[in-house]
PDB file of N, CA and C in Angstrom:
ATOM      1  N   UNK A   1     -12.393  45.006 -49.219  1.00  0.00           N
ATOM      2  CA  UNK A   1     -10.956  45.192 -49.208  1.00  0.00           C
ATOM      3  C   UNK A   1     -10.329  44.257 -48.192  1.00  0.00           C
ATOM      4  N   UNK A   2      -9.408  43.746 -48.382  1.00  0.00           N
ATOM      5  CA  UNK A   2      -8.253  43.017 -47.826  1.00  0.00           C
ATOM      6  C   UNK A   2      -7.244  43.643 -46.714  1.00  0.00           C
ATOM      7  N   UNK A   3      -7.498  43.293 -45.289  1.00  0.00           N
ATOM      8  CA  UNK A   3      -6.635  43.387 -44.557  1.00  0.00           C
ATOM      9  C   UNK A   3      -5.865  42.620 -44.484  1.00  0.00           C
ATOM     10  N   UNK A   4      -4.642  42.705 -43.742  1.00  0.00           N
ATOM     11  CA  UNK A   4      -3.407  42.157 -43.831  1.00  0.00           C
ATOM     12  C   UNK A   4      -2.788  42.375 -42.280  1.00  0.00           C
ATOM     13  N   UNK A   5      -2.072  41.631 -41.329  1.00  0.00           N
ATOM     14  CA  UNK A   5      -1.852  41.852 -40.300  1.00  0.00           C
ATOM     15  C   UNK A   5      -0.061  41.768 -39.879  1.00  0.00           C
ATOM     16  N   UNK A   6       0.484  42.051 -39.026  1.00  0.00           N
ATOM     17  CA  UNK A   6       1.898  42.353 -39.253  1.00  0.00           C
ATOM     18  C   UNK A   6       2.491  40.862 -38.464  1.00  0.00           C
ATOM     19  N   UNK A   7       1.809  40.005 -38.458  1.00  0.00           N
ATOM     20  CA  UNK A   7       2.562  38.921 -37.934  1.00  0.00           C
ATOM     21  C   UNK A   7       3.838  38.194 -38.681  1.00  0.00           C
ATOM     22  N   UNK A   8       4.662  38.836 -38.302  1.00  0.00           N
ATOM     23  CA  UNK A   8       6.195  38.588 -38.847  1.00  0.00           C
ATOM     24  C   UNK A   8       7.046  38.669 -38.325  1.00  0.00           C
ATOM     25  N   UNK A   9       8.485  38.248 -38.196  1.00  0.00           N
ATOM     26  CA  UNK A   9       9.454  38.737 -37.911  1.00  0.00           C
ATOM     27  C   UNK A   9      10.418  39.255 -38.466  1.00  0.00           C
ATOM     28  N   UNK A  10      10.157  39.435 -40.138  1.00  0.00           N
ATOM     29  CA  UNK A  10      11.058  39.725 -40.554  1.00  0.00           C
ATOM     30  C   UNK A  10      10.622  40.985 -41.658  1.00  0.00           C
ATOM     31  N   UNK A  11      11.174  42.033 -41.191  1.00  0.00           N
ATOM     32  CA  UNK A  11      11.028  43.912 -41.380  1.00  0.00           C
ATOM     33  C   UNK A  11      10.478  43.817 -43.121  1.00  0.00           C
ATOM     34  N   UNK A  12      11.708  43.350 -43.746  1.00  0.00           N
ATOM     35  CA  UNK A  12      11.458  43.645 -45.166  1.00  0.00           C
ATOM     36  C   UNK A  12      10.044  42.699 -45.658  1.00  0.00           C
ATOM     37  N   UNK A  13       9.432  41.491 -44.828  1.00  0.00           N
ATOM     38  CA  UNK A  13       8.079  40.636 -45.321  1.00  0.00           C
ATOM     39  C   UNK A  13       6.816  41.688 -44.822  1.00  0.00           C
ATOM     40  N   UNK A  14       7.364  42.364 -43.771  1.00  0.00           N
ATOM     41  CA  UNK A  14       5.995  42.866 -42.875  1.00  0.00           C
ATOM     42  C   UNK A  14       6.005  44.506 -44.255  1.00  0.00           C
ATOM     43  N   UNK A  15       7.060  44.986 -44.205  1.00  0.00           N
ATOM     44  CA  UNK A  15       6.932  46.124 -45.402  1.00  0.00           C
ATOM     45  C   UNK A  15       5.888  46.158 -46.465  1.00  0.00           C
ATOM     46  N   UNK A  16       6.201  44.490 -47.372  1.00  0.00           N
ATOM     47  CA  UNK A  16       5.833  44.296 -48.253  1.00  0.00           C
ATOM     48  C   UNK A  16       4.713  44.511 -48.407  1.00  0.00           C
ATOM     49  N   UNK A  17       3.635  43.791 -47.203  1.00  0.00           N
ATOM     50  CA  UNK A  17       2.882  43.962 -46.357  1.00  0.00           C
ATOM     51  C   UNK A  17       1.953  44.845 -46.413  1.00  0.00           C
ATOM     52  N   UNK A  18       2.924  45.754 -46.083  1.00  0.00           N
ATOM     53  CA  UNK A  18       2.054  46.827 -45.375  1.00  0.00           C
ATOM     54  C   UNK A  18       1.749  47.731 -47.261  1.00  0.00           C
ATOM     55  N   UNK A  19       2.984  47.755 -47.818  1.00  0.00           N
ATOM     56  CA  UNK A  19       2.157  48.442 -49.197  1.00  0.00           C
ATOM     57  C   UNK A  19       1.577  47.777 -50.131  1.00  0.00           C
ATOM     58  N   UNK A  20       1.621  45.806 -49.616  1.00  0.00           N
ATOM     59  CA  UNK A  20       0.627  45.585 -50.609  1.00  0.00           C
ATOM     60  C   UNK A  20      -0.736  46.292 -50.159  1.00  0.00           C
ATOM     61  N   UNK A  21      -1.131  46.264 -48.846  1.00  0.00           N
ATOM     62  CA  UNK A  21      -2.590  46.649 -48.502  1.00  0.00           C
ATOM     63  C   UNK A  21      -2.773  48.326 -47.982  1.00  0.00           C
ATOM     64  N   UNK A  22      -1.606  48.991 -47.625  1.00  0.00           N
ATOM     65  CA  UNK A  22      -1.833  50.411 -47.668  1.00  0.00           C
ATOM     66  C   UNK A  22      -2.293  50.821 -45.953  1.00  0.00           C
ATOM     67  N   UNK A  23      -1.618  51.745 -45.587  1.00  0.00           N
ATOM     68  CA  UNK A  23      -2.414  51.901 -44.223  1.00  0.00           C
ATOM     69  C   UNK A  23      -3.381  52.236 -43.393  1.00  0.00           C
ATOM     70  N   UNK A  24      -4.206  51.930 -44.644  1.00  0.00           N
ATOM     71  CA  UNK A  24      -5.635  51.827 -43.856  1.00  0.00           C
ATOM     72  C   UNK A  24      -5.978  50.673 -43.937  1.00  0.00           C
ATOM     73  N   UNK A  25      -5.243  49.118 -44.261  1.00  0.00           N
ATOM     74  CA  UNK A  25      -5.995  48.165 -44.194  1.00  0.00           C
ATOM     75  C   UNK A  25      -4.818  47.485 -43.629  1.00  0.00           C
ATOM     76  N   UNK A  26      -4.036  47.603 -42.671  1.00  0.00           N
ATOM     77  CA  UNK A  26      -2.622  46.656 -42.079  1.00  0.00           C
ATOM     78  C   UNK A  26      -2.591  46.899 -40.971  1.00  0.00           C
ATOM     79  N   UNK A  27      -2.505  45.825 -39.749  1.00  0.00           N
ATOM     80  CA  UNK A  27      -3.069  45.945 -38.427  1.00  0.00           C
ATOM     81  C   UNK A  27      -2.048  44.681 -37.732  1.00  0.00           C
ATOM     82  N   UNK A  28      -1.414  45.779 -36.702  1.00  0.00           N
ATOM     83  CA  UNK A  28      -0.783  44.751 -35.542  1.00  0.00           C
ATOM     84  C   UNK A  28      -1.002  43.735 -35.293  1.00  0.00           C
ATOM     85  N   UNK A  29       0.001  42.610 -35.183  1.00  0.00           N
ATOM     86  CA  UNK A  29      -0.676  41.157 -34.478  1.00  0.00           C
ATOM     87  C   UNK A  29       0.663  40.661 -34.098  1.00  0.00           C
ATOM     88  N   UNK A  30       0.112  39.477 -33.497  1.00  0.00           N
ATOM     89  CA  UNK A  30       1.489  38.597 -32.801  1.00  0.00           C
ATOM     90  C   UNK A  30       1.078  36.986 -32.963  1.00  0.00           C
ATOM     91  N   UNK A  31       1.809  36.196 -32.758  1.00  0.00           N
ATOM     92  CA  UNK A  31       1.713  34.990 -33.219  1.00  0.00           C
ATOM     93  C   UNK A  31       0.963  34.316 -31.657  1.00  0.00           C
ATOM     94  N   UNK A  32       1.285  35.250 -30.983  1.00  0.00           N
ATOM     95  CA  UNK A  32       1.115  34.450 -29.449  1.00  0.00           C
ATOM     96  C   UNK A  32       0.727  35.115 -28.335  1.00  0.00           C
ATOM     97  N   UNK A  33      -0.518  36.162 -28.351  1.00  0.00           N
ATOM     98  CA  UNK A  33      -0.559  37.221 -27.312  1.00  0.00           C
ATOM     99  C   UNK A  33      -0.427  36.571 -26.247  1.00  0.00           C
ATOM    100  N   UNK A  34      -0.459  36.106 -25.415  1.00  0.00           N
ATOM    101  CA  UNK A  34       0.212  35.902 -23.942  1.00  0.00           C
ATOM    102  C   UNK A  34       1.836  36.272 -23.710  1.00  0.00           C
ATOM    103  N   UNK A  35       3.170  36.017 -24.892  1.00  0.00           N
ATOM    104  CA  UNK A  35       4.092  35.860 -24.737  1.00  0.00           C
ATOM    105  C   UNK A  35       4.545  37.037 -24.894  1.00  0.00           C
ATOM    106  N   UNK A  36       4.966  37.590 -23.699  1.00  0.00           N
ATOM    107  CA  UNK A  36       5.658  39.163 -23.690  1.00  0.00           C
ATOM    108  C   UNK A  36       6.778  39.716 -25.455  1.00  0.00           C
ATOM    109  N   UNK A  37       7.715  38.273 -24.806  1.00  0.00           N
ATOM    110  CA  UNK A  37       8.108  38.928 -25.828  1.00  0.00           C
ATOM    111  C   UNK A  37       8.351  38.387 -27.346  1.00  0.00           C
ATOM    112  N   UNK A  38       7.849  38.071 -27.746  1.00  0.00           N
ATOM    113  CA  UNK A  38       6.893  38.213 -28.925  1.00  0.00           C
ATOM    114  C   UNK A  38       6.257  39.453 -29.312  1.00  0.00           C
ATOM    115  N   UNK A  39       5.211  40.136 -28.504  1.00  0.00           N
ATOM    116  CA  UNK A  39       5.136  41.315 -28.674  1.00  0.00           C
ATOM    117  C   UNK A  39       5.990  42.675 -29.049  1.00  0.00           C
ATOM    118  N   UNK A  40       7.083  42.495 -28.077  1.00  0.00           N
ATOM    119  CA  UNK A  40       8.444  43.085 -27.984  1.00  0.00           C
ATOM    120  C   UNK A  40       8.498  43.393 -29.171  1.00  0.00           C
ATOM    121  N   UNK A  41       8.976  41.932 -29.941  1.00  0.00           N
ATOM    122  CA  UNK A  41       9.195  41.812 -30.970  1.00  0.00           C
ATOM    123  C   UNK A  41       8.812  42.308 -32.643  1.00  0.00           C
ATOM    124  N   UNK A  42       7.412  41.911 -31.958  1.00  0.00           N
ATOM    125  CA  UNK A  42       6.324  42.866 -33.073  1.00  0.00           C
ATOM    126  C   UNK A  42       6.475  44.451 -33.320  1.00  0.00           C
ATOM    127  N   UNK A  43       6.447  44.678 -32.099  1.00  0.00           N
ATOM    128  CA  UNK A  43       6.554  46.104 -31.726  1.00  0.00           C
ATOM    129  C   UNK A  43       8.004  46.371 -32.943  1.00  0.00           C
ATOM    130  N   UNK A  44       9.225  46.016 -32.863  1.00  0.00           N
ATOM    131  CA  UNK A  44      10.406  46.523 -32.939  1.00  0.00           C
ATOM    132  C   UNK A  44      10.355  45.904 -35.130  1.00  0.00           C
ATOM    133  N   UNK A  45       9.410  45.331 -35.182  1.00  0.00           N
ATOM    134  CA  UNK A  45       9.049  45.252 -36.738  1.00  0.00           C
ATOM    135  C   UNK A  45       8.374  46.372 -37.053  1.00  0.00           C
ATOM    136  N   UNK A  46       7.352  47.102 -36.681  1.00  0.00           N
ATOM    137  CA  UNK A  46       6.811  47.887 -37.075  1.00  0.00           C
ATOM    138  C   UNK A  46       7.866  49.190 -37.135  1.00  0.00           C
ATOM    139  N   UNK A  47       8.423  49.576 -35.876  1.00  0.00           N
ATOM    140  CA  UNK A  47       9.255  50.570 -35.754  1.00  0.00           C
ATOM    141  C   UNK A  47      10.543  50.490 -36.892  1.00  0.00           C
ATOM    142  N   UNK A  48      11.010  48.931 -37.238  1.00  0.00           N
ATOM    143  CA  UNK A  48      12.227  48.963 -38.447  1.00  0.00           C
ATOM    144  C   UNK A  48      11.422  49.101 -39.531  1.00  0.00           C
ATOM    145  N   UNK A  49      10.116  49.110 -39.998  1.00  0.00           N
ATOM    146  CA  UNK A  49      10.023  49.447 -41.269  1.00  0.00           C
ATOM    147  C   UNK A  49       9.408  50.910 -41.442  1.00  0.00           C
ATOM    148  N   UNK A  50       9.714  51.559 -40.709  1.00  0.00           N
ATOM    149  CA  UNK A  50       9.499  53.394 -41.064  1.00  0.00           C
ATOM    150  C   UNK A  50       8.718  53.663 -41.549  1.00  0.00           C
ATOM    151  N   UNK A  51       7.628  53.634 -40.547  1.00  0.00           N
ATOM    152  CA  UNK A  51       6.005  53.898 -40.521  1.00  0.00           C
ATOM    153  C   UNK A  51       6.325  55.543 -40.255  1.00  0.00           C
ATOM    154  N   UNK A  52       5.512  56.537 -40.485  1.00  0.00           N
ATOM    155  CA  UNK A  52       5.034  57.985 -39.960  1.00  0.00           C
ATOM    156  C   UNK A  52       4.477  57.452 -38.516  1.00  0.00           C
ATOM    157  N   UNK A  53       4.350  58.389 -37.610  1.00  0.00           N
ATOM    158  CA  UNK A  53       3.658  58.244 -36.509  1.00  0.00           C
ATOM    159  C   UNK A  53       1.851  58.425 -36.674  1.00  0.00           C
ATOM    160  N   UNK A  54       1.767  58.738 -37.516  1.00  0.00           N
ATOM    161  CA  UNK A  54      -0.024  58.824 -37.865  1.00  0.00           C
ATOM    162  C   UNK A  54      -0.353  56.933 -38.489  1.00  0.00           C
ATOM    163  N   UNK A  55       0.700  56.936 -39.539  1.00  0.00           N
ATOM    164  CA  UNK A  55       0.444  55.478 -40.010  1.00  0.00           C
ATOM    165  C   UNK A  55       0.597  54.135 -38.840  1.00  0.00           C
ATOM    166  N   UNK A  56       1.415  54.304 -37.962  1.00  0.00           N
ATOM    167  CA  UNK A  56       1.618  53.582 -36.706  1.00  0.00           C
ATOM    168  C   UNK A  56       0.503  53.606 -35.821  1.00  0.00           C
ATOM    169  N   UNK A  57      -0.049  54.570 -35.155  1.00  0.00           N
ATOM    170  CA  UNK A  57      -1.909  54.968 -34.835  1.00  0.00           C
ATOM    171  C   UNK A  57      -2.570  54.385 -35.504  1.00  0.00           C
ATOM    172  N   UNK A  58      -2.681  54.098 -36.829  1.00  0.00           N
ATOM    173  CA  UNK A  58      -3.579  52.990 -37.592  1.00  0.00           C
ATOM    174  C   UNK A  58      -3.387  51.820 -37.454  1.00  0.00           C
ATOM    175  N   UNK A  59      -2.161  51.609 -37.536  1.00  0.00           N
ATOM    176  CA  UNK A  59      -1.699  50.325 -37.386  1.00  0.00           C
ATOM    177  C   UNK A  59      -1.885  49.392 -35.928  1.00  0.00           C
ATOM    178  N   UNK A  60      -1.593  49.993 -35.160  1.00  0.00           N
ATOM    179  CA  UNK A  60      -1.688  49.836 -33.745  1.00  0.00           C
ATOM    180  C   UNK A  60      -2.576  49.729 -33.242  1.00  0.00           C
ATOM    181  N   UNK A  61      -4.094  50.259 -33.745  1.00  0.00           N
ATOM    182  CA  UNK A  61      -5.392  50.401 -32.515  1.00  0.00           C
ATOM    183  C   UNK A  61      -6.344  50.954 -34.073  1.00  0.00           C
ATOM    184  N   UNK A  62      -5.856  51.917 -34.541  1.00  0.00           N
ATOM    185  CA  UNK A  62      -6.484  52.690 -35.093  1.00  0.00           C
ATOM    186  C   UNK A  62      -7.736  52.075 -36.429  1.00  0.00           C
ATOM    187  N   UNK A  63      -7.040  51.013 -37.300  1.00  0.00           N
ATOM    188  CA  UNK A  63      -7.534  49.950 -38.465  1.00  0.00           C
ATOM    189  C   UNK A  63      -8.508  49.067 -37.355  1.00  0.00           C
ATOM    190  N   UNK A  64      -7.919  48.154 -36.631  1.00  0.00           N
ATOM    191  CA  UNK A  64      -8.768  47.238 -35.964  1.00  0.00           C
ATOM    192  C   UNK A  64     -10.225  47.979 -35.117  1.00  0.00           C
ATOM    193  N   UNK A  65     -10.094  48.864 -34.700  1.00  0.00           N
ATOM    194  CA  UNK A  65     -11.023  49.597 -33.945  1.00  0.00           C
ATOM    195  C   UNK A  65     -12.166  49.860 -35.253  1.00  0.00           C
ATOM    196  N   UNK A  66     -11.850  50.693 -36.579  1.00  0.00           N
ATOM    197  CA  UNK A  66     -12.676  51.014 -37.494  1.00  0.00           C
ATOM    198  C   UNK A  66     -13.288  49.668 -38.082  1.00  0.00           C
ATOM    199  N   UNK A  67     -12.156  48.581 -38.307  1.00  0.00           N
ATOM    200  CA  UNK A  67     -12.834  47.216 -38.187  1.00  0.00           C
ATOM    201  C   UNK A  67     -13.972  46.348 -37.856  1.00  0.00           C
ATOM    202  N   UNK A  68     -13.307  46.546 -36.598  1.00  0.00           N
ATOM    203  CA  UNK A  68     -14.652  46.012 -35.589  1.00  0.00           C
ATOM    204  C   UNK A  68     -15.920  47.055 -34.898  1.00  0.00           C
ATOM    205  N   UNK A  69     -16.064  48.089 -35.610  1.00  0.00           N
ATOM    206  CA  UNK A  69     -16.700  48.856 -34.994  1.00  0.00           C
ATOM    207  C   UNK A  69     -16.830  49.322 -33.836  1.00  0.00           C
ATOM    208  N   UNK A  70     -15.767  49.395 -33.266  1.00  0.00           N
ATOM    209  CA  UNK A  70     -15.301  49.484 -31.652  1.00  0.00           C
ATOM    210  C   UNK A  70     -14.794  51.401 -31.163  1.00  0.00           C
TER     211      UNK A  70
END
């Protein structure tokens, strides 16, 4: 199966996103981890496209961790 990661800035591309692959396979990212805000940014995509708070836990830590076996 196909993961998919939220590197976007724009709400309605990262959506698309997220139900082409479903939330067990769509996982946080940023174009530039060092750059604060960039992150910011990321952060405030996930929150405009109206995730549940369980689907956000996946998204956030939860997918990449089952991923990598971590």
């Amino acid at each position: 199966m196909m993961y998919l990661e939220s590197t976007c800035y724009h709400p309605p591309a990262a959506r698309c996103a997220f139900e082409t692959v479903g939330a067990d396979h769509f996982i946080f990212g940023t174009d530039a981890p060092p750059l604060k805000v960039l992150k910011k940014q990321g952060v405030e995509v996930i929150k405009k496209i109206g995730l549940s708070p369980a689907e956000e836990a996946k998204v956030y830590s939860g997918n990449a961790r089952r991923l990598l076996k971590v």
